[in-house]
C-alpha atoms as a PDB file:
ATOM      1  CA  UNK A   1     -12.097  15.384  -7.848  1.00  0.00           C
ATOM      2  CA  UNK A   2     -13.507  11.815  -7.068  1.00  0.00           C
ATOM      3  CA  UNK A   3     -10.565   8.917  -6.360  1.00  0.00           C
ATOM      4  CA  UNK A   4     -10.463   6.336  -8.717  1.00  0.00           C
ATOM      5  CA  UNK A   5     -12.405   3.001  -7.156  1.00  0.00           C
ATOM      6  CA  UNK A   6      -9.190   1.243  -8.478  1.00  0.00           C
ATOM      7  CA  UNK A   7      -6.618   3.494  -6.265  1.00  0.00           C
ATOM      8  CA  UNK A   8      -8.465   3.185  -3.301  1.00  0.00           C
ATOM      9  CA  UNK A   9      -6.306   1.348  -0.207  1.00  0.00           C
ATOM     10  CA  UNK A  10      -9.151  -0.076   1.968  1.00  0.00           C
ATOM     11  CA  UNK A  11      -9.225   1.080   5.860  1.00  0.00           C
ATOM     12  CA  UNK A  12      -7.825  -3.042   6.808  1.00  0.00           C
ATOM     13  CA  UNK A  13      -5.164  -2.230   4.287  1.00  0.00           C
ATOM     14  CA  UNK A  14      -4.159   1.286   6.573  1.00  0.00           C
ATOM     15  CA  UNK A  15      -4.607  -0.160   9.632  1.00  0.00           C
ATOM     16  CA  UNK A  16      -2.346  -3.179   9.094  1.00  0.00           C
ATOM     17  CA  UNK A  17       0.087  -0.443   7.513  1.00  0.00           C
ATOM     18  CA  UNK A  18      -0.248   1.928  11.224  1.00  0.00           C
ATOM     19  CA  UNK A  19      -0.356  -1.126  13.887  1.00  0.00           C
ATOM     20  CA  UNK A  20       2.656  -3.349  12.397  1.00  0.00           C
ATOM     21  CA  UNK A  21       4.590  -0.301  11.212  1.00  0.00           C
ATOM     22  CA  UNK A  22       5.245  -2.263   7.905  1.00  0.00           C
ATOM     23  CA  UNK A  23       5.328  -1.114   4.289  1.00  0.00           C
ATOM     24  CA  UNK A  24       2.072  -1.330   2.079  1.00  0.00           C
ATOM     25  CA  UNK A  25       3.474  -4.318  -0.124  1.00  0.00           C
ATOM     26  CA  UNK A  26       3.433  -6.124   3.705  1.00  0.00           C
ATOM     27  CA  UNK A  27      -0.143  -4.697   4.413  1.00  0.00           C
ATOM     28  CA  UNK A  28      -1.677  -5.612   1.064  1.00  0.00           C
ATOM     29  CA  UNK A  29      -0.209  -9.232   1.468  1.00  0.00           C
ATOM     30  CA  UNK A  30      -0.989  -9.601   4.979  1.00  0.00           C
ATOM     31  CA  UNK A  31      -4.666  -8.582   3.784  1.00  0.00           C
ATOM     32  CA  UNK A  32      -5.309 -10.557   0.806  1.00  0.00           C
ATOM     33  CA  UNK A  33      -4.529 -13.830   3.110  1.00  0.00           C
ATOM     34  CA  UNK A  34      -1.074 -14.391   1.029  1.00  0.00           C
ATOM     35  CA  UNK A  35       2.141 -15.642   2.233  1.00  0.00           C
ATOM     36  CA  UNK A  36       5.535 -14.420   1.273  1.00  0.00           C
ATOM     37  CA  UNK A  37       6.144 -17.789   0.032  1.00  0.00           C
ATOM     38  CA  UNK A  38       2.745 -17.151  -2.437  1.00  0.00           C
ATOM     39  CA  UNK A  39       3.582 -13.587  -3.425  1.00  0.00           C
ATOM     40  CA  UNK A  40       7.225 -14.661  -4.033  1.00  0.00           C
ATOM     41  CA  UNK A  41       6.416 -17.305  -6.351  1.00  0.00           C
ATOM     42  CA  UNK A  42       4.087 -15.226  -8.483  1.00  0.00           C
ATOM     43  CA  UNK A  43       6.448 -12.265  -9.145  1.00  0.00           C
ATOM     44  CA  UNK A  44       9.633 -14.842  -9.984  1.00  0.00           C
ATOM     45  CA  UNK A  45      11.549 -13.781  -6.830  1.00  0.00           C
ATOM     46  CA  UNK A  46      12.868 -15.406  -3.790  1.00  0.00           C
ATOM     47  CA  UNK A  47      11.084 -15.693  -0.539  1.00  0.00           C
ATOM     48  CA  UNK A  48      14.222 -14.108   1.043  1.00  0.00           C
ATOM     49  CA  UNK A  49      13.905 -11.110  -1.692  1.00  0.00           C
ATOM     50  CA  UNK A  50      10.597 -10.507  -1.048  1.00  0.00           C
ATOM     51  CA  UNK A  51      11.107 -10.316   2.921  1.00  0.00           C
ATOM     52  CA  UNK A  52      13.544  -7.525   2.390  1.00  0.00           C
ATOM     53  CA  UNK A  53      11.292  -5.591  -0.092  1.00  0.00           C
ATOM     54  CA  UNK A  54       8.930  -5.869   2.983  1.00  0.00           C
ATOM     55  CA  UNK A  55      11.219  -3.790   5.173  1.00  0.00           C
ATOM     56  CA  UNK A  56      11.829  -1.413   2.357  1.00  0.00           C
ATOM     57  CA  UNK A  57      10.157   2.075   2.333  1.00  0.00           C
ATOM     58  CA  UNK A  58      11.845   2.580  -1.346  1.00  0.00           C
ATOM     59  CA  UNK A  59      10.355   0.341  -4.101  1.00  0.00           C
ATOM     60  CA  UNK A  60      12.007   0.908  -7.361  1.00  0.00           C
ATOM     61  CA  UNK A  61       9.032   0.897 -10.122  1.00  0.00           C
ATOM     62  CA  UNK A  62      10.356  -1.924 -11.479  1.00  0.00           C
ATOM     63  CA  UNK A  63       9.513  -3.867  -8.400  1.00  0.00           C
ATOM     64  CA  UNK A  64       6.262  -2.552  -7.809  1.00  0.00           C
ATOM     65  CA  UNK A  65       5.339  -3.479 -10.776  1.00  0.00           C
ATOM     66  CA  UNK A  66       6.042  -7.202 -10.106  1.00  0.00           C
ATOM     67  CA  UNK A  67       4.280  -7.247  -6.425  1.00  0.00           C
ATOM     68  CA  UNK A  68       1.370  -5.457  -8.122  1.00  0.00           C
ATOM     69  CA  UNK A  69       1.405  -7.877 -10.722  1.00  0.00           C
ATOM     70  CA  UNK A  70       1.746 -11.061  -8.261  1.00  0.00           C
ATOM     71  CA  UNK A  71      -1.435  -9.367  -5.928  1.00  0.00           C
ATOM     72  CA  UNK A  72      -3.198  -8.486  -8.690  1.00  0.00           C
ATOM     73  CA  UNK A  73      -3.054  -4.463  -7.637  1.00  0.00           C
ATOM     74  CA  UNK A  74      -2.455  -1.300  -9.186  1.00  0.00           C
ATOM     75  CA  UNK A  75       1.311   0.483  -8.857  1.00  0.00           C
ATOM     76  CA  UNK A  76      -0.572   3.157  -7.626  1.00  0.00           C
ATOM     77  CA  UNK A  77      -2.065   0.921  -4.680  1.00  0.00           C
ATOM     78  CA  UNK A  78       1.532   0.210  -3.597  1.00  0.00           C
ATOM     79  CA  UNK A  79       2.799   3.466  -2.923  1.00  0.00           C
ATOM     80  CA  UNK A  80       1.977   6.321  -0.718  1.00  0.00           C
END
């Protein structure tokens, strides 16, 4: 079975997941260069929102959808 290019969470991505023990909504961010204030903005949620969604390891879909959405990733790129 090959992985879909699109699902694929590049090695930066996993090692800013394993060496700041964060989430991968925090990794992808941290990766694409964004801020929280940037990410926030773009899904139509609050900086301080966002920041706890950081430090959560249990996304409802509903939210993933919106990070996705504001990084311009797949739901399936978001979870583990």
């Amino acid at each position: 079975m090959e992985a879909d290019d699109d699902t694929l969470i590049p090695h930066e991505v996993v090692s800013i997941l394993v060496d700041q023990d964060c989430n991968l909504a925090k990794a992808w961010r941290l990766h694409l260069g964004l801020t929280q204030k940037d990410v926030a903005s773009r899904a139509g949620i609050s900086q301080a929102a966002l920041s706890q969604m950081e430090k959560s390891d249990n996304l409802r879909t509903s939210t993933l959808e919106k990070l996705a959405g504001a990084m311009n990733l797949t739901v399936e790129q978001l979870t583990d």
